[in-house]
PDB file of N, CA and C in Angstrom:
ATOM      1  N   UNK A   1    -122.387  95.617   2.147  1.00  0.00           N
ATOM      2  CA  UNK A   1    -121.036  96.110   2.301  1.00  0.00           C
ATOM      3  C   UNK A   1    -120.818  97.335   1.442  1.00  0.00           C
ATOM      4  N   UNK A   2    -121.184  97.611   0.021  1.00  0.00           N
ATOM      5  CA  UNK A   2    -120.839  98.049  -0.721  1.00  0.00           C
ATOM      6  C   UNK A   2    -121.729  99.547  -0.449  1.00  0.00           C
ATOM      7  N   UNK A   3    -122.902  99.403   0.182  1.00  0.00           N
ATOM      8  CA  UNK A   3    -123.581 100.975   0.514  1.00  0.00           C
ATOM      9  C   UNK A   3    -122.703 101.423   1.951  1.00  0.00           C
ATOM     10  N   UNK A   4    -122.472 100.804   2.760  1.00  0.00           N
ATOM     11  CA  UNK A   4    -121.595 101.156   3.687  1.00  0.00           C
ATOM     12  C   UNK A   4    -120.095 101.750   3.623  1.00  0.00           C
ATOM     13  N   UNK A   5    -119.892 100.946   2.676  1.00  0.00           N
ATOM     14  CA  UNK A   5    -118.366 101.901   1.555  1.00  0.00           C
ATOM     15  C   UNK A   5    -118.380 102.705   1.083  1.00  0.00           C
ATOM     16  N   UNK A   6    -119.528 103.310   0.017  1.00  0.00           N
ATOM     17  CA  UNK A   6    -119.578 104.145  -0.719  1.00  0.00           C
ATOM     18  C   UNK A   6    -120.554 105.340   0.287  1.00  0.00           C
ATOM     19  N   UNK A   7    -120.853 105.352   1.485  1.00  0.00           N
ATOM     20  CA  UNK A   7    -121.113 106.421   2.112  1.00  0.00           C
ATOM     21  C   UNK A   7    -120.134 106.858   3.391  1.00  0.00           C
ATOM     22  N   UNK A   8    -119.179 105.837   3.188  1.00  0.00           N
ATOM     23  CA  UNK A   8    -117.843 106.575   4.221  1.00  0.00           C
ATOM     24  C   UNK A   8    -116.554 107.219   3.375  1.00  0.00           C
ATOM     25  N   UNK A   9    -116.201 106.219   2.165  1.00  0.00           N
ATOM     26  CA  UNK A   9    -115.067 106.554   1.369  1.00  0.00           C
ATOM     27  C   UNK A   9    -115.285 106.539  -0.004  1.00  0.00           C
ATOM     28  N   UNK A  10    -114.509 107.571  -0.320  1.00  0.00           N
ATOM     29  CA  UNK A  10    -114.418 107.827  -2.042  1.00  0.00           C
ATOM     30  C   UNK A  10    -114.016 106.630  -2.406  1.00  0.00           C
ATOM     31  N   UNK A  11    -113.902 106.310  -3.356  1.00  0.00           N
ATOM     32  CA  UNK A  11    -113.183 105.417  -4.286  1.00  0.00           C
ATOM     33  C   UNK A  11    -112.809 105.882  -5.878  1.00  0.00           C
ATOM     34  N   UNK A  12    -111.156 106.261  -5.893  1.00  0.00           N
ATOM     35  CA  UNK A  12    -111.145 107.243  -7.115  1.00  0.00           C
ATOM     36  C   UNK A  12    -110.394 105.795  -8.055  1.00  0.00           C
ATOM     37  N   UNK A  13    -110.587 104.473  -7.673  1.00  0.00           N
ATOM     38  CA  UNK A  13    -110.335 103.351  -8.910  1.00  0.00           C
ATOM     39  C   UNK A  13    -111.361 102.471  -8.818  1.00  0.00           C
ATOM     40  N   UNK A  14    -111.620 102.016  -9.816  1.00  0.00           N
ATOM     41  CA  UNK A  14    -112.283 100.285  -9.364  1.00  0.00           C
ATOM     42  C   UNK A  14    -111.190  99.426  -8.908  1.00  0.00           C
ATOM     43  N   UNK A  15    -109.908  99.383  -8.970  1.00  0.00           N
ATOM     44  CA  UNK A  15    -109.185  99.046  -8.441  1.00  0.00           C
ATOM     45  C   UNK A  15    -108.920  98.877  -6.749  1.00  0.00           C
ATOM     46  N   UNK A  16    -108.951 100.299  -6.250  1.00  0.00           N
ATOM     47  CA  UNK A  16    -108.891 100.491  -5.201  1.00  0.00           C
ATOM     48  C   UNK A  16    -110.254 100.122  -4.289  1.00  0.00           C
ATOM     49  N   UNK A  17    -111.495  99.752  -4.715  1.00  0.00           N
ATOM     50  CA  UNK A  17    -112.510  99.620  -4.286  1.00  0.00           C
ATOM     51  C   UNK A  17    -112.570  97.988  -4.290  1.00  0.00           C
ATOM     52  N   UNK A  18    -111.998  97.647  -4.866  1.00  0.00           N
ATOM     53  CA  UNK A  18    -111.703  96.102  -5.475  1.00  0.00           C
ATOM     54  C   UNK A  18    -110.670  95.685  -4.605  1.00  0.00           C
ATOM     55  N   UNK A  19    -109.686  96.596  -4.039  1.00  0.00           N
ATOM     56  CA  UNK A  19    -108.946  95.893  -3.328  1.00  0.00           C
ATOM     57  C   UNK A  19    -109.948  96.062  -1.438  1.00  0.00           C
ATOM     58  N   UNK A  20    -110.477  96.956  -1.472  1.00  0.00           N
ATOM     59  CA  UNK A  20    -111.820  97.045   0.213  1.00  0.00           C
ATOM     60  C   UNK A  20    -112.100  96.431   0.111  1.00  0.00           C
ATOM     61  N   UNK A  21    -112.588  95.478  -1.329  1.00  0.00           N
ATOM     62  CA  UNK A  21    -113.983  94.923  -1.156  1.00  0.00           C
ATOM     63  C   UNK A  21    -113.031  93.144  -0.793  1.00  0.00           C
ATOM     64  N   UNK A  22    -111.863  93.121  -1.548  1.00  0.00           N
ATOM     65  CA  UNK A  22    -110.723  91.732  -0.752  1.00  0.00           C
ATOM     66  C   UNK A  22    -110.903  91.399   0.540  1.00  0.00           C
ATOM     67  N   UNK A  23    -110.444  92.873   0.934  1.00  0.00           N
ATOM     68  CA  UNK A  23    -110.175  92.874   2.409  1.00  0.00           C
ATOM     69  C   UNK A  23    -111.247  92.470   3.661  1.00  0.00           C
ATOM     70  N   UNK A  24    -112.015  93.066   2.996  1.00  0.00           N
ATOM     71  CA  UNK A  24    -113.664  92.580   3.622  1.00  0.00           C
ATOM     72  C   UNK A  24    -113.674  91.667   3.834  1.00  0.00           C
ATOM     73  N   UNK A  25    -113.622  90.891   2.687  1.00  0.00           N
ATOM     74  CA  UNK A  25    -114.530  89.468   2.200  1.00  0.00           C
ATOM     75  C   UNK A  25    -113.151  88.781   3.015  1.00  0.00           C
ATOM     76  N   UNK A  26    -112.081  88.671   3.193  1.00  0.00           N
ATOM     77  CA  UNK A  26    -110.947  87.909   3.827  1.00  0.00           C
ATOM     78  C   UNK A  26    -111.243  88.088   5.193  1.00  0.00           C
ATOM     79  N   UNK A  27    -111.977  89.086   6.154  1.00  0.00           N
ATOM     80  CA  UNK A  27    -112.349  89.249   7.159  1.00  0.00           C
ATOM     81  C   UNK A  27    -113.422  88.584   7.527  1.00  0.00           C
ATOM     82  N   UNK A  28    -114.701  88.536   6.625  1.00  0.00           N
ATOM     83  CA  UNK A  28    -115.677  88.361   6.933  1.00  0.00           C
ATOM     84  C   UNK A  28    -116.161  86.605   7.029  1.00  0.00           C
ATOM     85  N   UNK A  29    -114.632  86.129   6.583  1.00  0.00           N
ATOM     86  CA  UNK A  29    -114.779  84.728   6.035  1.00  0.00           C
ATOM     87  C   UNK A  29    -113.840  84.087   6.946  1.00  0.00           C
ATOM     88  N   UNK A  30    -112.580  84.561   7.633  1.00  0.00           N
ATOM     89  CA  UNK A  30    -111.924  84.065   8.555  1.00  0.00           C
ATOM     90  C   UNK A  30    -111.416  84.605   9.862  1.00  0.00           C
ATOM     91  N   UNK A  31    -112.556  85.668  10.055  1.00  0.00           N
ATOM     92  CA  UNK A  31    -112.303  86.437  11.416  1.00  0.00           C
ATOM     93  C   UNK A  31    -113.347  86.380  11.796  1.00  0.00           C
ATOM     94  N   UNK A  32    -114.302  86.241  11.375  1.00  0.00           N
ATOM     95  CA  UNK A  32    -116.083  86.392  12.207  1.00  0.00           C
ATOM     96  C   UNK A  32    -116.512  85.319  12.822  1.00  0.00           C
ATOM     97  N   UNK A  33    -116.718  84.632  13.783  1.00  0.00           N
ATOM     98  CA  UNK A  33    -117.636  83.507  13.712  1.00  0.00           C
ATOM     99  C   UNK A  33    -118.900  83.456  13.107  1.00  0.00           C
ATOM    100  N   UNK A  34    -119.606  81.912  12.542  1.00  0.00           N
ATOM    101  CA  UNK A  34    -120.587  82.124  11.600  1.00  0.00           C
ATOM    102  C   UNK A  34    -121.165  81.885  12.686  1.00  0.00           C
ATOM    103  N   UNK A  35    -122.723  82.451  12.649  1.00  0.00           N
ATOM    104  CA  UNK A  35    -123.756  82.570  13.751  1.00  0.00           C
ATOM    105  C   UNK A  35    -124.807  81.263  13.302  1.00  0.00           C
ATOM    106  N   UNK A  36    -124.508  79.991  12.092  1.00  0.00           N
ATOM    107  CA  UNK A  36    -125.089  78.968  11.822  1.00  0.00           C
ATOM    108  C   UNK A  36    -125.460  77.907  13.339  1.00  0.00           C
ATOM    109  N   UNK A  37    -126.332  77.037  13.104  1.00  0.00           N
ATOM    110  CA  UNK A  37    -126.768  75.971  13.951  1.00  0.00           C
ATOM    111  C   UNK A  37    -125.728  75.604  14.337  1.00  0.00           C
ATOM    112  N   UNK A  38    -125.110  74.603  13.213  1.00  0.00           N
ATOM    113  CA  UNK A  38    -123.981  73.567  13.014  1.00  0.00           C
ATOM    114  C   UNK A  38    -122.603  73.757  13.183  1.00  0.00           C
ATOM    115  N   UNK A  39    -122.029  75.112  13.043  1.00  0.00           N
ATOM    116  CA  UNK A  39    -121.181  75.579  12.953  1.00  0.00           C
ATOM    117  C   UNK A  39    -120.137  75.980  14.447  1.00  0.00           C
ATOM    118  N   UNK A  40    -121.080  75.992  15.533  1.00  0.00           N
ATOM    119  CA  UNK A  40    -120.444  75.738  16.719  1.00  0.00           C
ATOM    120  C   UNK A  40    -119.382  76.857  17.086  1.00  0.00           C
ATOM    121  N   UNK A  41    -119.686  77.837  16.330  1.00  0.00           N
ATOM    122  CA  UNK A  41    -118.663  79.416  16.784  1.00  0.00           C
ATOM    123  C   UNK A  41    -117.696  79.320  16.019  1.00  0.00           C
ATOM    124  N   UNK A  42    -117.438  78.219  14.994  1.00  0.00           N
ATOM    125  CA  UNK A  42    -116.180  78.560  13.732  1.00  0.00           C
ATOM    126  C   UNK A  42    -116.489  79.606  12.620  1.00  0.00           C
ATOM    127  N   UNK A  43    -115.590  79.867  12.447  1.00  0.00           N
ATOM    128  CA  UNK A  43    -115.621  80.705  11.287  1.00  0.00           C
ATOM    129  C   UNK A  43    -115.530  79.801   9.845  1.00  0.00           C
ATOM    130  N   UNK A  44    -116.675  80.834   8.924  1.00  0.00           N
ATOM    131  CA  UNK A  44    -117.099  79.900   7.486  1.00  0.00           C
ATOM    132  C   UNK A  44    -115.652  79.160   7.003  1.00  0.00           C
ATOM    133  N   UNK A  45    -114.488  79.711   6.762  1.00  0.00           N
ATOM    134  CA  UNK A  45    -113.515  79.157   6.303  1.00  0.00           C
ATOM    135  C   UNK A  45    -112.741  77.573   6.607  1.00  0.00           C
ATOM    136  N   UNK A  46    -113.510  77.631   8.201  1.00  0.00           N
ATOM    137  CA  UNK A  46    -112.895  77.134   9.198  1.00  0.00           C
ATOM    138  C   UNK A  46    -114.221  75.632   8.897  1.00  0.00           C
ATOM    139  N   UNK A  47    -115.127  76.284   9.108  1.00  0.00           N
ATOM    140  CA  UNK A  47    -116.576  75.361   8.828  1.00  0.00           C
ATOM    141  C   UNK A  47    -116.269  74.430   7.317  1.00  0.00           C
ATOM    142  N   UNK A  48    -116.129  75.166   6.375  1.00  0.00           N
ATOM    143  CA  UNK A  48    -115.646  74.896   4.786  1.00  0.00           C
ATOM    144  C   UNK A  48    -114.673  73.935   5.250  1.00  0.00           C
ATOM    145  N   UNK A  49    -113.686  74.356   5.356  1.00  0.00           N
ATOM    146  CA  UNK A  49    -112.300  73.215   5.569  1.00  0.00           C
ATOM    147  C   UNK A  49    -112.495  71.876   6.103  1.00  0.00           C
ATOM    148  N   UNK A  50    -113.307  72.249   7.632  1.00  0.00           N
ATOM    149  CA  UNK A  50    -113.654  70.689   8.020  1.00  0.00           C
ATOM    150  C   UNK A  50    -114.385  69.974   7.688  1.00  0.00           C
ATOM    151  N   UNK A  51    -115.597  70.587   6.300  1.00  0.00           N
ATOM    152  CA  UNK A  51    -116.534  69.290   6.242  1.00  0.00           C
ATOM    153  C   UNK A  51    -115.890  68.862   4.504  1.00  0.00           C
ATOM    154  N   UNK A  52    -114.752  69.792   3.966  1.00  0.00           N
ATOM    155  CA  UNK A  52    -114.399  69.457   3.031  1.00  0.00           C
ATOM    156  C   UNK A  52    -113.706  67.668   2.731  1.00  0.00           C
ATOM    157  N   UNK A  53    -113.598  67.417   3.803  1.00  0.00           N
ATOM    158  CA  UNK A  53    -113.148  65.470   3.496  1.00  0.00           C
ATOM    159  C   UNK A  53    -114.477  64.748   3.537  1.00  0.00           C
ATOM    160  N   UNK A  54    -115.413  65.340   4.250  1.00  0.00           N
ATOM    161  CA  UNK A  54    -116.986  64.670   4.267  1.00  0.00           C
ATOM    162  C   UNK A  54    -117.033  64.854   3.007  1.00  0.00           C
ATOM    163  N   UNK A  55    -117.169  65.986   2.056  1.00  0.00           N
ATOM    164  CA  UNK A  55    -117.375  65.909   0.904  1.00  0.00           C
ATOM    165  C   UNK A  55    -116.872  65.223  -0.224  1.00  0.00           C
ATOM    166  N   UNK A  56    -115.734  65.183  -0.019  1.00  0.00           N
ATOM    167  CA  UNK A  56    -114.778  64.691  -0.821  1.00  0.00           C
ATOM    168  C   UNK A  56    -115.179  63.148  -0.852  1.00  0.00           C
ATOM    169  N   UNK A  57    -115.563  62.787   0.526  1.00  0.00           N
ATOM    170  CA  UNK A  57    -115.740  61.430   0.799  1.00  0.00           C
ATOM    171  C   UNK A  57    -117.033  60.783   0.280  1.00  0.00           C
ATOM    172  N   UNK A  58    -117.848  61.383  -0.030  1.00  0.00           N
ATOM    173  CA  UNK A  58    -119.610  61.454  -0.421  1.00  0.00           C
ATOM    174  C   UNK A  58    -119.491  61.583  -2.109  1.00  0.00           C
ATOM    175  N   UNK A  59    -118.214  61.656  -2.612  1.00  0.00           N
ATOM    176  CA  UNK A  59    -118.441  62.316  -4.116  1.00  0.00           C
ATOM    177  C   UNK A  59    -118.630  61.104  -4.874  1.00  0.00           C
ATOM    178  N   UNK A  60    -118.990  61.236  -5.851  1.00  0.00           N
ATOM    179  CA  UNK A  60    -119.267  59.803  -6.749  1.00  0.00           C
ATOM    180  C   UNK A  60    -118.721  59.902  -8.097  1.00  0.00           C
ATOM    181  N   UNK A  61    -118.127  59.405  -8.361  1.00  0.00           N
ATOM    182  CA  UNK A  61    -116.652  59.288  -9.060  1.00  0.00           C
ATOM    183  C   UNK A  61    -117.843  58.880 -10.624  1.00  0.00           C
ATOM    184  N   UNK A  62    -117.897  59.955 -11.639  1.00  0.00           N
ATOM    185  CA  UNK A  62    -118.448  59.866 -12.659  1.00  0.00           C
ATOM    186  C   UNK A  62    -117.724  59.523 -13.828  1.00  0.00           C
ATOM    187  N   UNK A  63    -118.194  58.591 -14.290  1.00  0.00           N
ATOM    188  CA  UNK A  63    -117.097  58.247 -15.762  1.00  0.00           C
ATOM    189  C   UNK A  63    -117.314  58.857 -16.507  1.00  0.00           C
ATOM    190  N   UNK A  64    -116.214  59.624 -17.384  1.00  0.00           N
ATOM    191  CA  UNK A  64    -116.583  60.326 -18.566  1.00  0.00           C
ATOM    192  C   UNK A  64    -116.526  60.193 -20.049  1.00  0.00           C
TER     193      UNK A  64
END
């Protein structure tokens, strides 16, 4: 991402490069479909969310 940025647009903050690099990553995570086996044409966010109760459900409750 970041050679593809820096050979189309300046970036006169780290700020402002910091806010492309948000925008990206918010795209690339809930607008794309993931091209995985399992994943069935959802997008990662979308993939994340639904197996998040499998996980939750698998966790093993450690005493501390």
């Amino acid at each position: 991402m970041y050679r593809v940025a820096f050979r189309t647009k300046f970036f006169a903050s780290i700020d402002e490069l910091q806010g492309e690099f948000d925008d990206w990553m918010h795209r690339y995570n809930t607008q794309r479909t993931h091209q995985g086996r399992w994943c069935y044409g959802k997008t990662p966010m979308q993939t994340f969310l639904d197996s998040l109760q499998l996980a939750k459900d698998k966790l093993i409750n450690q005493a501390v």
